[in-house]
C-alpha atoms as a PDB file:
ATOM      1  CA  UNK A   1     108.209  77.069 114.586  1.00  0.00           C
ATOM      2  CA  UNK A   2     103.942  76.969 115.178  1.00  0.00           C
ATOM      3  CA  UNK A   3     102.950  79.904 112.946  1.00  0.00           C
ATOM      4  CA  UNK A   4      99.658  81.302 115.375  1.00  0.00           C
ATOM      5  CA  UNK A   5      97.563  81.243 111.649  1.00  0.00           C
ATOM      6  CA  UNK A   6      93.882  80.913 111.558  1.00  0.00           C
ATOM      7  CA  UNK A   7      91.955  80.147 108.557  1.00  0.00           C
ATOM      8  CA  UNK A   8      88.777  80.576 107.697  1.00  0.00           C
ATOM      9  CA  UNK A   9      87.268  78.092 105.086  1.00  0.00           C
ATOM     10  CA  UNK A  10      83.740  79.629 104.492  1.00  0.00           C
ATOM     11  CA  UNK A  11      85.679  83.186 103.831  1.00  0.00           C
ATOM     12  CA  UNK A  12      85.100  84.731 100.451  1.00  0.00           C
ATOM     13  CA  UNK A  13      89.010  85.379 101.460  1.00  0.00           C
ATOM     14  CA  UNK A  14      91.176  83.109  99.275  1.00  0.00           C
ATOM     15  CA  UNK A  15      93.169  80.591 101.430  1.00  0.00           C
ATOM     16  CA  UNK A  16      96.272  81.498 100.223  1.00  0.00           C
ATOM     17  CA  UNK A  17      95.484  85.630 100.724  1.00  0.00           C
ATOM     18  CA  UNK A  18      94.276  84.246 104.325  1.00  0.00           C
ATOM     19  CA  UNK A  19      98.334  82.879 104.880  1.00  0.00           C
ATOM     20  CA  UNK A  20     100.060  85.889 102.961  1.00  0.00           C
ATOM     21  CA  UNK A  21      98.024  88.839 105.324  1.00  0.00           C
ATOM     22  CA  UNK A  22      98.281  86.932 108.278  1.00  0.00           C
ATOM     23  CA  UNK A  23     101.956  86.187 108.073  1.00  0.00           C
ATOM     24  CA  UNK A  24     102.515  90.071 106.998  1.00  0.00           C
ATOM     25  CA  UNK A  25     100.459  91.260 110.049  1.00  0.00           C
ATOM     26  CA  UNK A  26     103.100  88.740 112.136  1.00  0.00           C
ATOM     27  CA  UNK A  27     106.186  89.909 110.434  1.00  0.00           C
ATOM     28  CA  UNK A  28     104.910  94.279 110.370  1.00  0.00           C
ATOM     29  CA  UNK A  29     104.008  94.019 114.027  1.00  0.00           C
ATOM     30  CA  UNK A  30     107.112  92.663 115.293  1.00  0.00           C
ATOM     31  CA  UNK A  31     105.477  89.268 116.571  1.00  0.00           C
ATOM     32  CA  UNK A  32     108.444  87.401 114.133  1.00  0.00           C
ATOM     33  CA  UNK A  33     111.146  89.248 113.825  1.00  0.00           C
ATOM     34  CA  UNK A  34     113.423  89.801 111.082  1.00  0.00           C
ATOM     35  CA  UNK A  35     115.980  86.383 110.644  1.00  0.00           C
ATOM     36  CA  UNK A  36     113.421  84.527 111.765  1.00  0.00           C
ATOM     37  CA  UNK A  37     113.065  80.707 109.910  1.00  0.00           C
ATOM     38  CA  UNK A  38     109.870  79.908 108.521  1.00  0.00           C
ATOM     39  CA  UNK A  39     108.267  76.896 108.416  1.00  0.00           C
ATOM     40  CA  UNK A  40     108.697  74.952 104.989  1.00  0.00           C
ATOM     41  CA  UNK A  41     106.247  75.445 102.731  1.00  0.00           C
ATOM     42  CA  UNK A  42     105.532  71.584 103.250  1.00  0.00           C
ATOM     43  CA  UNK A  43     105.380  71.555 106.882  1.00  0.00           C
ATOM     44  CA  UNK A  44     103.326  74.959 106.622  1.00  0.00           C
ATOM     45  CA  UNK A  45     100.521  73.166 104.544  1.00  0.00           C
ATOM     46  CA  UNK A  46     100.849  70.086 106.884  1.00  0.00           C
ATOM     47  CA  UNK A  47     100.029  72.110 109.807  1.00  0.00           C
ATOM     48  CA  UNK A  48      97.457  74.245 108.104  1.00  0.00           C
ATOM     49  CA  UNK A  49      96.227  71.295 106.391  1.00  0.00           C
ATOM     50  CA  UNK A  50      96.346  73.040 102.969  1.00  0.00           C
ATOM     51  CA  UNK A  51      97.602  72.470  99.171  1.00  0.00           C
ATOM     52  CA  UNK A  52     101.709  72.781  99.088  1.00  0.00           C
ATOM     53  CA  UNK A  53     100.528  75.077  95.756  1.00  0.00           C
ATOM     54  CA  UNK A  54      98.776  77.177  97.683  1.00  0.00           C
ATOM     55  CA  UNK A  55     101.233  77.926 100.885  1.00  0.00           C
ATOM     56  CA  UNK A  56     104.034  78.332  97.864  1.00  0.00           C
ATOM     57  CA  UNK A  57     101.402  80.942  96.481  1.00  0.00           C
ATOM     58  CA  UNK A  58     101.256  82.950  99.483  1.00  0.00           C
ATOM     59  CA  UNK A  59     105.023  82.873 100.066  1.00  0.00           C
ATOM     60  CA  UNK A  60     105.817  84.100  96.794  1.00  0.00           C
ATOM     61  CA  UNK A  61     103.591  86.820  97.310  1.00  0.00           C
ATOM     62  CA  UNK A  62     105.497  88.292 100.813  1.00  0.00           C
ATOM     63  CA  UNK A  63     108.806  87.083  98.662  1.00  0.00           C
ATOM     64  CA  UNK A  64     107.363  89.783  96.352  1.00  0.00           C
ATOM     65  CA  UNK A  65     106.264  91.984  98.472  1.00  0.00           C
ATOM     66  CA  UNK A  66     109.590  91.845 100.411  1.00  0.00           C
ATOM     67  CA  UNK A  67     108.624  90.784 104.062  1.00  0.00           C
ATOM     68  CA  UNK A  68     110.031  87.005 103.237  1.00  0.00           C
ATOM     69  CA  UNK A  69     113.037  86.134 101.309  1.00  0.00           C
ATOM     70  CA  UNK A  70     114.348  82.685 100.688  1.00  0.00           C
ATOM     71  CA  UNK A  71     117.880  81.355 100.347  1.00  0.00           C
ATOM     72  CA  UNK A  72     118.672  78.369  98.111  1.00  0.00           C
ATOM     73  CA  UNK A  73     119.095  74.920 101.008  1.00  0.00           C
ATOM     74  CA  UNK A  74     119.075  77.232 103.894  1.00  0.00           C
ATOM     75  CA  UNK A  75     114.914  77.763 104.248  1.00  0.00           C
ATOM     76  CA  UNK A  76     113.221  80.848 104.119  1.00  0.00           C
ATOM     77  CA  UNK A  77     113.520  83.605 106.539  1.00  0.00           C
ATOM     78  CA  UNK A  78     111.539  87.236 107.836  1.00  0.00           C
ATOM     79  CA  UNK A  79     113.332  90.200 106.274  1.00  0.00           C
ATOM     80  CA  UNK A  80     113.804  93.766 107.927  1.00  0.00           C
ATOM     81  CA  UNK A  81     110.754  95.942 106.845  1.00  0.00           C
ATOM     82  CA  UNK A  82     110.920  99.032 107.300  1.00  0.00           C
ATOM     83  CA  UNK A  83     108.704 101.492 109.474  1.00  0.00           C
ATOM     84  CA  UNK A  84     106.659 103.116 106.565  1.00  0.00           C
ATOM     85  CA  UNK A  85     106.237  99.451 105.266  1.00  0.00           C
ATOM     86  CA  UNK A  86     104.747  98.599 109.027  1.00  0.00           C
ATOM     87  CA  UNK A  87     102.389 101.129 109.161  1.00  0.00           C
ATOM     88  CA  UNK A  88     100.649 100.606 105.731  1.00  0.00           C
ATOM     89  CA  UNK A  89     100.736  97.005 106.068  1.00  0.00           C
ATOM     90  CA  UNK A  90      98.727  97.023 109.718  1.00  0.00           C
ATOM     91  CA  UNK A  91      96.794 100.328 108.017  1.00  0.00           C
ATOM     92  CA  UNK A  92      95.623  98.003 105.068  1.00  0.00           C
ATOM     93  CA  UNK A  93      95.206  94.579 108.132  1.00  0.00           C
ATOM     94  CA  UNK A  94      92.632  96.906 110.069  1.00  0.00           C
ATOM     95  CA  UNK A  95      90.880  97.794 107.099  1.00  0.00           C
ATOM     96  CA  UNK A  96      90.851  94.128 105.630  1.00  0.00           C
ATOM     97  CA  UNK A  97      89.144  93.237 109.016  1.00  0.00           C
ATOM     98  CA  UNK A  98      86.520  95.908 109.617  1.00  0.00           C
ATOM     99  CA  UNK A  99      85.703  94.889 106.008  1.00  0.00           C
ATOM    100  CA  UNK A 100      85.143  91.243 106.590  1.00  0.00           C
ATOM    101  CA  UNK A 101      82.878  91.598 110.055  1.00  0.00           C
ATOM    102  CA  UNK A 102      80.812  94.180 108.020  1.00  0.00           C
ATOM    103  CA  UNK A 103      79.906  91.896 105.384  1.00  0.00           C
ATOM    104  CA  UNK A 104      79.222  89.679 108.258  1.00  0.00           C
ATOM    105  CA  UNK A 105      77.207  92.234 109.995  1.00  0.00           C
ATOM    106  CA  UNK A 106      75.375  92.697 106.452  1.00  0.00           C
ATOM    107  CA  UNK A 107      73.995  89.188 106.337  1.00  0.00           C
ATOM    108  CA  UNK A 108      71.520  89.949 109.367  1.00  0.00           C
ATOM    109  CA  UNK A 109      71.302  93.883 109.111  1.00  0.00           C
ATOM    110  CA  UNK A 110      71.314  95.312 105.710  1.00  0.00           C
ATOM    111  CA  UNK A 111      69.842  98.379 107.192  1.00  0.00           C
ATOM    112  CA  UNK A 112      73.192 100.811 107.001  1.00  0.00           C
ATOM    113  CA  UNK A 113      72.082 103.810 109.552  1.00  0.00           C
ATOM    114  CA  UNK A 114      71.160 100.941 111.969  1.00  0.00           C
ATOM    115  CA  UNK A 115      74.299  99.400 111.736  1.00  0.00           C
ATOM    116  CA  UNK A 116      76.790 102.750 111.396  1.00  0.00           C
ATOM    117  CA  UNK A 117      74.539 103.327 114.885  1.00  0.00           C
ATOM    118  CA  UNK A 118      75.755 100.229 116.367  1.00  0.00           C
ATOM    119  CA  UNK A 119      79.735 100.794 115.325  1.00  0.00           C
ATOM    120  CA  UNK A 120      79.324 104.050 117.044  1.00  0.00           C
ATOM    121  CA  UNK A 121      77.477 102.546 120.072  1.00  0.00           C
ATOM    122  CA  UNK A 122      80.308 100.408 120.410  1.00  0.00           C
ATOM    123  CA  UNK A 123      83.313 102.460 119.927  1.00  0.00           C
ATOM    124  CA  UNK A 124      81.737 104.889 122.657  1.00  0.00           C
ATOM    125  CA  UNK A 125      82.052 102.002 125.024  1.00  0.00           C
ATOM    126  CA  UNK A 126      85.200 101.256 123.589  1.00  0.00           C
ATOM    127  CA  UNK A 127      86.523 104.714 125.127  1.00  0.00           C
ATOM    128  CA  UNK A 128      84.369 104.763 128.128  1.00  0.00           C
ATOM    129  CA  UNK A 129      86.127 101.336 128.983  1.00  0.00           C
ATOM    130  CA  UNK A 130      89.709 102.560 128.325  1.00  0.00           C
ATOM    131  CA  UNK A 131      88.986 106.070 131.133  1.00  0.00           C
END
């Protein structure tokens, strides 16, 4: 299985964090669902072209965090999470992205009123596009 995971090299966003949210956005919005096989942690750092250490890093982490669990010669598979579990983990995905494109935003506007300006702009186009 292709795992649809993009990383971003130049992020301030460790690589391994990178895997771990993007995998737990997957798994909390249905996209893999639960039973699902993961790729090995070798053939996931193949295909991301990463350090085995830190692919195992960021499945620990969702082993921790319960979205993952892994079974002894059988792989490692998507476990049920729950709806409360869902919502806070696309809750804390939304907020981990506006974060990131407003540091972006900071590098050529540090100007705050011009840019909360802009996000409103934007989001009033947002809902004049979806009428």
């Amino acid at each position: 299985m292709k795992l649809p995971i993009q990383l971003t090299k130049d992020s301030r966003q460790p690589i391994y964090d990178q895997i771990e949210q993007q995998l737990k956005a997957l798994i909390a919005g249905g996209h893999i669902p639960a039973g699902t096989a993961l790729p090995s942690i070798r053939v996931l750092s193949k295909d991301l072209e990463v350090s085995v250490i830190t692919t195992r890093r960021a499945y620990q982490n969702l082993e921790l965090g319960g979205f993952i669990e892994t079974l002894q010669g059988k792989g490692t598979f998507v476990k049920a999470v729950d709806e409360g579990m869902q919502a806070e983990t696309r809750d804390e995905a939304i907020e981990q992205i506006l974060r990131e494109a407003l540091r972006q935003v900071r590098q050529y506007n540090n100007d705050i009123e011009v840019i909360r300006e802009r996000i409103l702009r934007i989001l009033k186009e947002l809902e004049e596009e979806e009428k």
